[in-house]
C-alpha atoms as a PDB file:
ATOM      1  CA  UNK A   1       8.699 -10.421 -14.763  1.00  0.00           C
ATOM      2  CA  UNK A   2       8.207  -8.947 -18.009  1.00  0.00           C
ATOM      3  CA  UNK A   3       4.590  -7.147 -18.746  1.00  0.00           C
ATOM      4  CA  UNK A   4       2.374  -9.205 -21.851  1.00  0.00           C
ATOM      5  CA  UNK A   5       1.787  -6.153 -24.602  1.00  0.00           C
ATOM      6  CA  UNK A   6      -1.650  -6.835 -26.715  1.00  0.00           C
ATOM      7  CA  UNK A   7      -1.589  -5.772 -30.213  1.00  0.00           C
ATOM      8  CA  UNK A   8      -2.592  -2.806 -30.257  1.00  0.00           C
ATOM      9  CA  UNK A   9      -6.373  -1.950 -32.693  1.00  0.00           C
ATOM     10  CA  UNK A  10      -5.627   1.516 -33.680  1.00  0.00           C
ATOM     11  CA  UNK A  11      -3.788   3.195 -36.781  1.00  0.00           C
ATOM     12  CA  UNK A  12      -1.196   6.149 -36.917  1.00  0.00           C
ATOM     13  CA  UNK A  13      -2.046   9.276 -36.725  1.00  0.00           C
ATOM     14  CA  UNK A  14      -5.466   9.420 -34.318  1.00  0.00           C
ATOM     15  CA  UNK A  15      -5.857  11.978 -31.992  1.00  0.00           C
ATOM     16  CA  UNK A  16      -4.840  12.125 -28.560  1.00  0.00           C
ATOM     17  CA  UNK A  17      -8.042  11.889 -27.451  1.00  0.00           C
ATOM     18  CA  UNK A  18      -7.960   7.926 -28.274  1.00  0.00           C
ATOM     19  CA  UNK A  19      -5.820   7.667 -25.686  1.00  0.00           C
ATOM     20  CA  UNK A  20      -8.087   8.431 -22.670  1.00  0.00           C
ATOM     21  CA  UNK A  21      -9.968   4.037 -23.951  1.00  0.00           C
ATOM     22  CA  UNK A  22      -6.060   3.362 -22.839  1.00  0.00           C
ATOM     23  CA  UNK A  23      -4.459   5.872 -20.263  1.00  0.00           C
ATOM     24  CA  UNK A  24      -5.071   6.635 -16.876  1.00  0.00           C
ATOM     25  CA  UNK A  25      -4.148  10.380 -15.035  1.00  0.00           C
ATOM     26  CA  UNK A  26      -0.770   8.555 -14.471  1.00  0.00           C
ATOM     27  CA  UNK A  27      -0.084   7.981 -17.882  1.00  0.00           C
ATOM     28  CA  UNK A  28      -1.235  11.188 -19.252  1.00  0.00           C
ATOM     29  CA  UNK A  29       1.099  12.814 -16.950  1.00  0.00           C
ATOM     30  CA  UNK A  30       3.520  10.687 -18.359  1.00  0.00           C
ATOM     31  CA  UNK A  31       2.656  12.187 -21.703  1.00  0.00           C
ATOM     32  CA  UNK A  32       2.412  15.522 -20.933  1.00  0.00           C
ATOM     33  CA  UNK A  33       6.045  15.541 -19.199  1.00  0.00           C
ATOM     34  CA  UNK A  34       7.342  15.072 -22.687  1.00  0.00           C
ATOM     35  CA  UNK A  35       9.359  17.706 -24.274  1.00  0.00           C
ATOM     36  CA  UNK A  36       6.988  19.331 -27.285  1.00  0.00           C
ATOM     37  CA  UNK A  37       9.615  18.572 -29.720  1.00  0.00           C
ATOM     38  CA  UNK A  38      10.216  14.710 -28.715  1.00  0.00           C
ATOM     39  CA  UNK A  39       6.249  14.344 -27.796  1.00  0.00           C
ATOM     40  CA  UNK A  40       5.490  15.228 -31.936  1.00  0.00           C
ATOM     41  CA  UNK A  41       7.777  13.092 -33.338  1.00  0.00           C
ATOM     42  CA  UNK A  42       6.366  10.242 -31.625  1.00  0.00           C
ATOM     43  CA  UNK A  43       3.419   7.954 -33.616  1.00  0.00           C
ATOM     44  CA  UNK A  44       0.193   7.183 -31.273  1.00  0.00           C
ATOM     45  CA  UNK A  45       1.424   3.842 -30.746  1.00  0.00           C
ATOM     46  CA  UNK A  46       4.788   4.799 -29.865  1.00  0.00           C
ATOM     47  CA  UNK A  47       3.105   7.116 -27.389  1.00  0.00           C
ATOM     48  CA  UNK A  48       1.045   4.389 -25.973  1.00  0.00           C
ATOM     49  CA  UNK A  49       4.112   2.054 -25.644  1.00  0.00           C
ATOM     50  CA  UNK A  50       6.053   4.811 -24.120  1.00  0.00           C
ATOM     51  CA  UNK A  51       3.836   4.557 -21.366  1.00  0.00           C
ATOM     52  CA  UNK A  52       3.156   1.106 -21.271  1.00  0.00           C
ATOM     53  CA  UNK A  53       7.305   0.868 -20.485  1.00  0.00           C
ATOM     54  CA  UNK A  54       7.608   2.896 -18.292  1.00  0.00           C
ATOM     55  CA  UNK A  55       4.346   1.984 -15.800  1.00  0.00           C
ATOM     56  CA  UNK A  56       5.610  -0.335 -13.136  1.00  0.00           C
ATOM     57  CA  UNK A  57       4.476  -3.893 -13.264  1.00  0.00           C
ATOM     58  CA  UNK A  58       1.944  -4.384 -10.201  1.00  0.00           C
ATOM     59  CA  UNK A  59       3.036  -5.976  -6.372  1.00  0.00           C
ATOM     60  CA  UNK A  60       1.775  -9.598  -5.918  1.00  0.00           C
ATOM     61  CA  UNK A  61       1.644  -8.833  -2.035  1.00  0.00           C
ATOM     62  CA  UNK A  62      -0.716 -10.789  -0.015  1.00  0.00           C
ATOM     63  CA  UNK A  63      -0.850  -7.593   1.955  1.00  0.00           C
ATOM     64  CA  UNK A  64      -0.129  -4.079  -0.007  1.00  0.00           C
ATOM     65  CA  UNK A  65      -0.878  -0.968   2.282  1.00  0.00           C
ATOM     66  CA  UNK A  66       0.677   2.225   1.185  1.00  0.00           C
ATOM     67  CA  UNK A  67      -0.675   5.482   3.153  1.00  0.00           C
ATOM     68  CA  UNK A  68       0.652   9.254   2.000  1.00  0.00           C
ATOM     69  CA  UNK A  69       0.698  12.370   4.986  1.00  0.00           C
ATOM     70  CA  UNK A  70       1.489  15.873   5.421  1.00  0.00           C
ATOM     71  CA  UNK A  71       3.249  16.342   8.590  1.00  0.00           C
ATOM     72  CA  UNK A  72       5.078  19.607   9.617  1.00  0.00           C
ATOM     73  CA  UNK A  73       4.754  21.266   5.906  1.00  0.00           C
ATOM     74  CA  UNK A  74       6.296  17.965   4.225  1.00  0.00           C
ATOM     75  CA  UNK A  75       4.451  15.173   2.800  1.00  0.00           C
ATOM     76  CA  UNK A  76       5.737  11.675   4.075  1.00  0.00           C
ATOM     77  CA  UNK A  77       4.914   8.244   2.998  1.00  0.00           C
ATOM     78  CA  UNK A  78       4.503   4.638   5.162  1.00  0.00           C
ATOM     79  CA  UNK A  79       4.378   0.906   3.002  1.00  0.00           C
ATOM     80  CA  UNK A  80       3.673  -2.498   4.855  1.00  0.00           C
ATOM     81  CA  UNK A  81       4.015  -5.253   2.364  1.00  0.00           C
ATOM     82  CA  UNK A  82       3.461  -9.004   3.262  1.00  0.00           C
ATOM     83  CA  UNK A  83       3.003 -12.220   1.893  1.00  0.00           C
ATOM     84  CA  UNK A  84       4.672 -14.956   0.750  1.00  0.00           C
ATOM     85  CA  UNK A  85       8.745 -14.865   0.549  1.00  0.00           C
ATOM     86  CA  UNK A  86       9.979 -15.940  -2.589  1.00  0.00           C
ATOM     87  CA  UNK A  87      13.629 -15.096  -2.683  1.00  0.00           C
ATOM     88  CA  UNK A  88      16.652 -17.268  -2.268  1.00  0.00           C
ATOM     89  CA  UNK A  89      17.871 -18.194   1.104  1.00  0.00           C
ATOM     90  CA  UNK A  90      21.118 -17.205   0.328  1.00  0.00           C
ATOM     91  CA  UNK A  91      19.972 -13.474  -0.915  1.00  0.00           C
ATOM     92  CA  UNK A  92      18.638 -13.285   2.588  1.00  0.00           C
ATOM     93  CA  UNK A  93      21.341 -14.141   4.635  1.00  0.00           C
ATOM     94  CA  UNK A  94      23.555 -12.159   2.531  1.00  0.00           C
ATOM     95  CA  UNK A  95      21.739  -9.187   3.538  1.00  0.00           C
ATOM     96  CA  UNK A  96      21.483  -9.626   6.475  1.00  0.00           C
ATOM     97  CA  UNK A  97      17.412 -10.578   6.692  1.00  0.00           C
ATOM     98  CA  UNK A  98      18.264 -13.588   8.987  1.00  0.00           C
ATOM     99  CA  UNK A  99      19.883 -11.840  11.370  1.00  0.00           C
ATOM    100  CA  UNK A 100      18.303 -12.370  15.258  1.00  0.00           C
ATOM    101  CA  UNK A 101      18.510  -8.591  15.728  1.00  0.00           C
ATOM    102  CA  UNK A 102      16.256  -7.288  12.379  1.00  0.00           C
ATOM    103  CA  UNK A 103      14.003 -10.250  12.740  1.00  0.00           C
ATOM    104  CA  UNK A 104      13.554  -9.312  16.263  1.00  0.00           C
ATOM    105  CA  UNK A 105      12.857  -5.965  15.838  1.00  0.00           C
ATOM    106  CA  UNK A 106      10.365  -6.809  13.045  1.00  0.00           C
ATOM    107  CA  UNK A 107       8.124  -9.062  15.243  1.00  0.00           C
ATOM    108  CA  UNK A 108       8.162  -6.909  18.187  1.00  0.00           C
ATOM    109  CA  UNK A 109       7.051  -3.994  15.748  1.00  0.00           C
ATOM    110  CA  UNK A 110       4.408  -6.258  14.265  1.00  0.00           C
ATOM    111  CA  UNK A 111       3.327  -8.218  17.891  1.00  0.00           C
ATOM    112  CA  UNK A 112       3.001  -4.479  18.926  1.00  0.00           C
ATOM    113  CA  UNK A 113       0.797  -3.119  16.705  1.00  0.00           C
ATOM    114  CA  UNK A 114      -1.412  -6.572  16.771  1.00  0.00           C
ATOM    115  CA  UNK A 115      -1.570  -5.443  20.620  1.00  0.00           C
ATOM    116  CA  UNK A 116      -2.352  -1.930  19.922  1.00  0.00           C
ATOM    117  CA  UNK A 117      -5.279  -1.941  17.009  1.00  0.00           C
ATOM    118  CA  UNK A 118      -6.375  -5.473  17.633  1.00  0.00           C
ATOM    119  CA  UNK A 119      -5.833  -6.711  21.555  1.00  0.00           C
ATOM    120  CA  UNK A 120      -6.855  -3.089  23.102  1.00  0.00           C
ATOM    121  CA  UNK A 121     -10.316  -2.467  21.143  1.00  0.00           C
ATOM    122  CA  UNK A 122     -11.252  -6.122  21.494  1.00  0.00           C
ATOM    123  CA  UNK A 123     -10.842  -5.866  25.624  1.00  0.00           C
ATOM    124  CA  UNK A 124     -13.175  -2.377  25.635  1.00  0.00           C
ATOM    125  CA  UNK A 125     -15.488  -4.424  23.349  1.00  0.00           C
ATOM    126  CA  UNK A 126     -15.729  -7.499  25.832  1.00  0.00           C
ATOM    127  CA  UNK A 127     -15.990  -4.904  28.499  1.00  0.00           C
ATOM    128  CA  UNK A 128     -18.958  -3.395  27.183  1.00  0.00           C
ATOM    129  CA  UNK A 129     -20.670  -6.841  26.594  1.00  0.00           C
ATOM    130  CA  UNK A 130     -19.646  -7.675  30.081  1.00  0.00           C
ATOM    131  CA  UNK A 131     -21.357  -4.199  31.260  1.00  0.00           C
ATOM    132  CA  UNK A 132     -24.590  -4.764  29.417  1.00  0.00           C
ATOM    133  CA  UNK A 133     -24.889  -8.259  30.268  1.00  0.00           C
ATOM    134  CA  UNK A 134     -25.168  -7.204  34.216  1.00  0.00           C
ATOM    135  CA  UNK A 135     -22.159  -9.011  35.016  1.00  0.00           C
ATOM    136  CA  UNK A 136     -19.959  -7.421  38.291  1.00  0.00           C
ATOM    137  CA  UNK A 137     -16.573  -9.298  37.851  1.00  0.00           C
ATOM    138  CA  UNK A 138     -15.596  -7.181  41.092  1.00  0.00           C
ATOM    139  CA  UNK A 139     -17.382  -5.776  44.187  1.00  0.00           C
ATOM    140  CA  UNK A 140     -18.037  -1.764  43.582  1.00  0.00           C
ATOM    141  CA  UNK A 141     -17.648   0.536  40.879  1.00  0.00           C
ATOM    142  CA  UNK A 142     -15.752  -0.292  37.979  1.00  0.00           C
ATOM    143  CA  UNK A 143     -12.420   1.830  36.847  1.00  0.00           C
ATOM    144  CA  UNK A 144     -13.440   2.353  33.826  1.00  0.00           C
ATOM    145  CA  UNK A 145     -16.957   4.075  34.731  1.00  0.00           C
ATOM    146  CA  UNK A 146     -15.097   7.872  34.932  1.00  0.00           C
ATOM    147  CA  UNK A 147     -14.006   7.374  31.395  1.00  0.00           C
ATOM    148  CA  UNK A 148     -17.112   6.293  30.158  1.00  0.00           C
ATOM    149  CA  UNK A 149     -19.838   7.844  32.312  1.00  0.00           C
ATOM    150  CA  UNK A 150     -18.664  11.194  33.455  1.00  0.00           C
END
């Protein structure tokens, strides 16, 4: 997928300030990562197309959750991507992606944390509606009461 370039409405030789209507942090680190020498013998628009190259072209996930954490003194990163699978059936199989044992492994990963965030809070939350409502499902004090009420 290639990225559409606009014509650019500026001349040679502007400052770098003009930039900032067209750059973001990312690209002015971009920028400023170029050697002095290389960076001056660029024109603004060769600058601006520079960075334009280099930026990568956006996901078209349905789903596109990326998370950063420091753990133990390093920084770590998790991605979940979904959505629609466009590739070739035969890219698939030749790497393996219709295999029973990673497809299996996938939905019990996925069915798992449906369970976890989803399943779990939604039983507390019928629980509590069931608790304010009055309604005893068994005779005595519930299990849950310690938790809740000391």
């Amino acid at each position: 997928m290639q990225r559409m370039v606009t014509a650019l409405p500026v001349a040679d030789g502007l400052a770098d300030a003009s930039l900032d209507a067209y750059c973001d942090e990312a690209d002015k680190r971009i920028l400023r990562s170029l050697p002095a020498d290389i960076a001056a013998a660029l024109t603004w628009e060769q600058r601006l197309r520079l960075v334009w190259a280099v930026k990568p072209i956006p996901t078209k996930h349905g789903l596109a959750l990326r998370a950063s954490f420091k753990l133990f003194g390093k920084r770590y990163y998790l991605a979940a991507f979904g959505g629609e699978d466009c590739r070739n059936i035969e890219r698939l199989r030749s790497e393996g992606q219709t295999d029973a044992i990673p497809v299996g492994i996938t939905f019990l990963i996925v069915f798992g944390l449906v369970a976890i965030y989803g399943l779990v809070p939604l039983a507390f939350l019928l629980y509590f509606v069931k608790s304010a409502l009055g309604i005893d499902l068994f005779d005595g004090p519930s299990p849950f009461h310690p938790w809740f009420c000391g």
